[in-house]
N, C-alpha and C. Protein backbone atom coordinates (compact mmCIF):
# COMPACT_ATOMS: atom_id res chain seq x y z
N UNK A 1 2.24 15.00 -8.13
CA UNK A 1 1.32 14.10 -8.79
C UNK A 1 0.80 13.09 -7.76
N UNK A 2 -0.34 12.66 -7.83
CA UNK A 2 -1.06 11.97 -6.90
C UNK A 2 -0.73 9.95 -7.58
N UNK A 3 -0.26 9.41 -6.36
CA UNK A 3 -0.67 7.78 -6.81
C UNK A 3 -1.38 7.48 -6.16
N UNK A 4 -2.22 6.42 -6.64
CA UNK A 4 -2.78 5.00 -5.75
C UNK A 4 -1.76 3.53 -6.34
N UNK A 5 -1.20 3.59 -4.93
CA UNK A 5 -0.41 2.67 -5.00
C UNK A 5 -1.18 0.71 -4.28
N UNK A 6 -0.79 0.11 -4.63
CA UNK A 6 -0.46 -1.10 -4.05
C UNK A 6 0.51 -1.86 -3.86
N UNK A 7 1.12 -1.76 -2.50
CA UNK A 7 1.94 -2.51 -1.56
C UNK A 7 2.67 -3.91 -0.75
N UNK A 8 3.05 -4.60 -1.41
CA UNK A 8 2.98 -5.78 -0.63
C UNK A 8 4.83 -5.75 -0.40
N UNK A 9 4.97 -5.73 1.11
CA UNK A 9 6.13 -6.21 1.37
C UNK A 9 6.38 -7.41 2.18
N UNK A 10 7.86 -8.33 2.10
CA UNK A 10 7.74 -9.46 2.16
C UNK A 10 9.13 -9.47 3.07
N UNK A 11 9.49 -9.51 3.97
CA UNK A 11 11.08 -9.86 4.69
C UNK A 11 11.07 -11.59 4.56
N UNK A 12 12.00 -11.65 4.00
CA UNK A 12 12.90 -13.15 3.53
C UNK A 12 13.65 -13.33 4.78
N UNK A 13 13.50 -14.33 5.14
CA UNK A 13 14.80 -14.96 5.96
C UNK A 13 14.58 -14.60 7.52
N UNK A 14 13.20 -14.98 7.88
CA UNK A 14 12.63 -14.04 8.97
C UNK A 14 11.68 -15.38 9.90
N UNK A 15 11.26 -16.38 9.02
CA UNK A 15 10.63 -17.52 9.11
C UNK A 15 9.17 -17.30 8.20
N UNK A 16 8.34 -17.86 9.27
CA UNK A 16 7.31 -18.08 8.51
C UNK A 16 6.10 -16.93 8.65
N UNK A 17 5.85 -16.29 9.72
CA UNK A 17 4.97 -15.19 10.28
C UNK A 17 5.83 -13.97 9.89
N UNK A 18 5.19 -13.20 9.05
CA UNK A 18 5.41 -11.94 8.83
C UNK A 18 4.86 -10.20 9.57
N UNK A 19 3.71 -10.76 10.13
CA UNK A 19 3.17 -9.39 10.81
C UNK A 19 3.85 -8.40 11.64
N UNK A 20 4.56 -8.89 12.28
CA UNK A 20 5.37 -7.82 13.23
C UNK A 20 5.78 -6.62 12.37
N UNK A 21 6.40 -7.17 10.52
CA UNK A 21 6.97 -6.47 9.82
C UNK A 21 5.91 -5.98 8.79
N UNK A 22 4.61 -5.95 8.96
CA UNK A 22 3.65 -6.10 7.94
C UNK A 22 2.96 -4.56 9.15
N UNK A 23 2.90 -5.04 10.65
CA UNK A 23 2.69 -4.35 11.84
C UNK A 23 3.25 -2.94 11.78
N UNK A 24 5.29 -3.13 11.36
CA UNK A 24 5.56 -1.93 11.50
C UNK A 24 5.69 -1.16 10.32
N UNK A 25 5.37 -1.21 9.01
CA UNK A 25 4.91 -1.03 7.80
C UNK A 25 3.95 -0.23 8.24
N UNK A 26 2.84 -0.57 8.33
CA UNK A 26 1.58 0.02 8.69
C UNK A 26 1.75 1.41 9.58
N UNK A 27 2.55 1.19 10.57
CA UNK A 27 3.06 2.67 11.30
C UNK A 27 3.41 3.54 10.55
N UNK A 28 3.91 2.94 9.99
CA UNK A 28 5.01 4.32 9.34
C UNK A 28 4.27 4.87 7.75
N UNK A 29 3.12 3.94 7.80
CA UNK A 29 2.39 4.84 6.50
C UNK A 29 1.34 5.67 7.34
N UNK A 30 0.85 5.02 8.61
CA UNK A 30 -0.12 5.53 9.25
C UNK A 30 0.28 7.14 9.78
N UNK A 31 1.83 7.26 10.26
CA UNK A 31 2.31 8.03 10.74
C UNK A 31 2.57 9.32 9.71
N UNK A 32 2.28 8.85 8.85
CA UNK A 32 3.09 10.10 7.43
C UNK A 32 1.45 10.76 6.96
N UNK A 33 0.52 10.07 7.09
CA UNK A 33 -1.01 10.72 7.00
C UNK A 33 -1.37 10.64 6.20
N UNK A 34 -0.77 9.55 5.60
CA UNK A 34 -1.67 9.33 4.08
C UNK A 34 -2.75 8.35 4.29
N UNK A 35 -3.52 8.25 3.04
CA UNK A 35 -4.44 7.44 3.16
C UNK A 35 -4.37 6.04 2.77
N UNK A 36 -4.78 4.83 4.13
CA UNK A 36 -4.09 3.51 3.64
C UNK A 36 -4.94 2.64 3.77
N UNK A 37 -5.44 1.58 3.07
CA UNK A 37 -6.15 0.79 3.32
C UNK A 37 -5.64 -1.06 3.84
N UNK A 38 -5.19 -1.13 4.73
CA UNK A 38 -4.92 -2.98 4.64
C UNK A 38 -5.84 -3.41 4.16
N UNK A 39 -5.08 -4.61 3.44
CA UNK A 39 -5.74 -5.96 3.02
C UNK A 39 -4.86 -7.25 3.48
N UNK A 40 -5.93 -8.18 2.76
CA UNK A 40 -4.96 -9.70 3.33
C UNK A 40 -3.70 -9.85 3.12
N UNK A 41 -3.28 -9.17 1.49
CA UNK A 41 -2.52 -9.17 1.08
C UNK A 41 -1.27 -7.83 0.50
N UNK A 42 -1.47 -7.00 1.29
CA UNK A 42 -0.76 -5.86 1.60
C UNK A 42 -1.37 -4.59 1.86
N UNK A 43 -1.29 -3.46 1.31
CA UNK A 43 -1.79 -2.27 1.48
C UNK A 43 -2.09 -1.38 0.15
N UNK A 44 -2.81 -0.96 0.15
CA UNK A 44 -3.30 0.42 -0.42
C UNK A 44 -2.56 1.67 -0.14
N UNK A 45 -2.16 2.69 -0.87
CA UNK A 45 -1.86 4.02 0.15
C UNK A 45 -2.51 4.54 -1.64
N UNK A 46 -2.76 5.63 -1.02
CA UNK A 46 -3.05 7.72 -1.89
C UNK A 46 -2.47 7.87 -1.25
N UNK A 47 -2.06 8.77 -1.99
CA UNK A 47 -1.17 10.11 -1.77
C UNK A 47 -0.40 11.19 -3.02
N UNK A 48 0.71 11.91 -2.12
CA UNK A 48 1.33 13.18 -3.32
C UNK A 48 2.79 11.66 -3.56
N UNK A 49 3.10 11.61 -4.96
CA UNK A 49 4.28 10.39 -5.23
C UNK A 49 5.26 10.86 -4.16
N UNK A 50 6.09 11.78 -4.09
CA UNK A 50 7.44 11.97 -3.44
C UNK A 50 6.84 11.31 -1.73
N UNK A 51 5.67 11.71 -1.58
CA UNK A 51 5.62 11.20 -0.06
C UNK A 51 5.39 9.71 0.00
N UNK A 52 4.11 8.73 -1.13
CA UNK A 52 3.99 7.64 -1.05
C UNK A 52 5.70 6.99 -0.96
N UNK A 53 6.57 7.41 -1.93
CA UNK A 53 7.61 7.16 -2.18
C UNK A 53 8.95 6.93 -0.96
N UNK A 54 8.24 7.38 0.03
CA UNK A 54 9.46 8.75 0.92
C UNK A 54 9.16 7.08 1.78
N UNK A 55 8.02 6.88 2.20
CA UNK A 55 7.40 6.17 3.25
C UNK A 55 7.69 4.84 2.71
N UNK A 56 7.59 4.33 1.48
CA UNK A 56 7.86 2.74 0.94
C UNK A 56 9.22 2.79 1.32
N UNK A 57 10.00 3.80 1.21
CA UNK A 57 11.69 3.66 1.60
C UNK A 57 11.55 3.23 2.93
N UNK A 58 10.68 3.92 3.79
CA UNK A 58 11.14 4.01 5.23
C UNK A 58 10.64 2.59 5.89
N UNK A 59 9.37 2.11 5.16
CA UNK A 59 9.45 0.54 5.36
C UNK A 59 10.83 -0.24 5.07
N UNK A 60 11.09 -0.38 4.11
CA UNK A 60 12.41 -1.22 3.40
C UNK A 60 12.97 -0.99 4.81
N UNK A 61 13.72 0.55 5.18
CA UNK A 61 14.81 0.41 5.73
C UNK A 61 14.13 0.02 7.15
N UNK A 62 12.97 -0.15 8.01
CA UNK A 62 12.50 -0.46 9.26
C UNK A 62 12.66 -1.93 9.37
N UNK A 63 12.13 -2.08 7.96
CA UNK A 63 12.11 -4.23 8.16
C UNK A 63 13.62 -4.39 8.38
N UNK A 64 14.71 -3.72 7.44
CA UNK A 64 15.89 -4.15 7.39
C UNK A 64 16.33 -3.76 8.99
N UNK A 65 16.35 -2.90 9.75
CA UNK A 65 16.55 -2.38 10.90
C UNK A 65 16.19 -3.88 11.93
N UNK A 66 14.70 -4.47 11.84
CA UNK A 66 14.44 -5.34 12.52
C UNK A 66 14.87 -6.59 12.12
N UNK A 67 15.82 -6.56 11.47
CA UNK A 67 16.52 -7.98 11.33
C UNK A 67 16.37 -8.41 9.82
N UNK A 68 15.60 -8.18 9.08
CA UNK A 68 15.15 -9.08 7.92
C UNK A 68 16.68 -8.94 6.62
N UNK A 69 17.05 -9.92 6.25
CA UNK A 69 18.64 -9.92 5.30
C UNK A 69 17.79 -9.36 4.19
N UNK A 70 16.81 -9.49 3.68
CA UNK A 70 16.24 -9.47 2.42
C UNK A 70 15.16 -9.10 2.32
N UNK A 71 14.67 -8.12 1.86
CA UNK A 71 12.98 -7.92 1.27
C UNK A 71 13.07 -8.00 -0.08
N UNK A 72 11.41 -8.59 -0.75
CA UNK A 72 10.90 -8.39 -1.83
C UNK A 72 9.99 -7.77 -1.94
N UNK A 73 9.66 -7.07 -2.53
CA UNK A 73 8.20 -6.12 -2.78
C UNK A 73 8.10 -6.12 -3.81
N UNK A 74 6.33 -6.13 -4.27
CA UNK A 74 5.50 -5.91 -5.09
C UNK A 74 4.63 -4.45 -4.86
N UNK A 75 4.84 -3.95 -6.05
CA UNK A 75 4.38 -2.48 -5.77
C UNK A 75 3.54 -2.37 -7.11
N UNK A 76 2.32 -2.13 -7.49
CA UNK A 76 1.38 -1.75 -8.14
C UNK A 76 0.79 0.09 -8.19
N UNK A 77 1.08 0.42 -9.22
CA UNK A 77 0.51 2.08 -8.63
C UNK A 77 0.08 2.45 -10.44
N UNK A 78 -0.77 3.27 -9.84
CA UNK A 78 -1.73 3.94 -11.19
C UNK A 78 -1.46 5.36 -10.46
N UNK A 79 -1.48 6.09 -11.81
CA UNK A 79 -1.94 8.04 -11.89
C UNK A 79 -2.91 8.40 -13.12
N UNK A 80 -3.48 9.27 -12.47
CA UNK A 80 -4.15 9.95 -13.69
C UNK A 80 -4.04 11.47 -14.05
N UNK A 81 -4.39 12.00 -14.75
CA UNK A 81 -3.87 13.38 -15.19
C UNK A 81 -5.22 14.00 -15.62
N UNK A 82 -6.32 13.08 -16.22
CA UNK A 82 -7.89 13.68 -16.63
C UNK A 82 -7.86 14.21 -15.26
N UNK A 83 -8.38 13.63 -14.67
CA UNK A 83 -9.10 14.10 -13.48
C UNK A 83 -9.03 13.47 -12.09
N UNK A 84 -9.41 13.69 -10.59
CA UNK A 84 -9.02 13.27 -9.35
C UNK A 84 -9.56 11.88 -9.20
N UNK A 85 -9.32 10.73 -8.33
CA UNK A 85 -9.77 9.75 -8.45
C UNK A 85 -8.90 9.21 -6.84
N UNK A 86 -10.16 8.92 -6.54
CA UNK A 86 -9.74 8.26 -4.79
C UNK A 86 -10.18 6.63 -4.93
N UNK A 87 -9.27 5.80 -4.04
CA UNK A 87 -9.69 4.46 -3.70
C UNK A 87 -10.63 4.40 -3.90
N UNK A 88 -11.43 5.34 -2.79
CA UNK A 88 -12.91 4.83 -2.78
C UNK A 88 -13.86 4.89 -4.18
N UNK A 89 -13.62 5.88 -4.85
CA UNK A 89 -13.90 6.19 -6.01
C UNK A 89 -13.80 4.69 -7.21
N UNK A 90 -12.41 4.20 -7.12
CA UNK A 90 -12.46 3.30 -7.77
C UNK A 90 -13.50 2.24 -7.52
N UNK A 91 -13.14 1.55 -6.04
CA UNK A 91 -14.25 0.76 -5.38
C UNK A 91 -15.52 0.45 -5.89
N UNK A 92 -16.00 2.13 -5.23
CA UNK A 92 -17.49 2.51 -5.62
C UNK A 92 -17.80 2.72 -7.40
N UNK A 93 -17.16 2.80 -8.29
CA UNK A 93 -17.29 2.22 -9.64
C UNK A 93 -17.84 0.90 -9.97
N UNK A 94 -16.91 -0.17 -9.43
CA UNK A 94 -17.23 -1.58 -9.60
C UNK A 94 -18.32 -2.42 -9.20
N UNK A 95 -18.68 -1.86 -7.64
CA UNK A 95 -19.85 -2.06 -6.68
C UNK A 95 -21.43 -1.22 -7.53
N UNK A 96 -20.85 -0.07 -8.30
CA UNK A 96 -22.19 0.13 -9.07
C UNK A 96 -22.75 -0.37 -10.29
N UNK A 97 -21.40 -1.03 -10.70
CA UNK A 97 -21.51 -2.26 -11.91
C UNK A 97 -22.27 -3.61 -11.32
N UNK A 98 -21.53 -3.77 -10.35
CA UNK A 98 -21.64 -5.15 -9.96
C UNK A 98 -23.74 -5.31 -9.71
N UNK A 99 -23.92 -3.83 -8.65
CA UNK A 99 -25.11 -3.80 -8.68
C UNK A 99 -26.37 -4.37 -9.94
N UNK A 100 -25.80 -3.24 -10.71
CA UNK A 100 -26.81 -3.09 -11.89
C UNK A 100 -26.87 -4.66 -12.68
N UNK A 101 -25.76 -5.65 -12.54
CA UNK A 101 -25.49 -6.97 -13.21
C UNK A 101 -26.35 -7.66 -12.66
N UNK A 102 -26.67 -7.33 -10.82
CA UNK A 102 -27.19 -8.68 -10.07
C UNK A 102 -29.32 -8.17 -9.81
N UNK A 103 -29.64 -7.25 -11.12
CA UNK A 103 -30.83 -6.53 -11.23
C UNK A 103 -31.47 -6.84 -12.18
């Protein structure tokens, strides 16, 4: 089954700058070939679940590897079963609303 997930992970007890761990997050979704989008405030991924799934583990355990005592994460994810539906897809929905409002 396919998700679009949303991502935000957080290492506690690390100080105040998070990127290094936000940095190596990003590898390891980049590395698995799914599709990911950053934002300010975490990430995007598509994908097949067992793999989105496989890869949110392998963050947890990388931050924990680089020191962090504690993570929190926020994880957001939708599926559908009608029919296929990509990020962009969603996106480009709203942007053709938004259009037709500012016409």
């Amino acid at each position: 089954m396919n998700v679009i997930v949303d991502l935000c992970v957080v290492p506690l007890g690390v100080g105040v700058s998070v990127s290094r761990y936000v940095a190596a997050c990003e590898r390891i979704l980049h590395d698995t070939g799914l599709k990911i989008h950053l934002h300010a405030y975490g990430t995007n991924i598509e994908g097949e679940w067992d793999t989105v799934f496989a890869a949110v583990k392998k963050c947890h355990e990388e931050v924990h590897q680089m020191g962090a005592p504690r993570i929190t994460t926020t994880l957001r994810m939708g599926t559908r079963t009608d029919r296929k539906q990509t990020m962009e897809d969603k996106v480009s929905s709203v942007e053709k609303k938004l259009s037709a409002l500012n016409k």
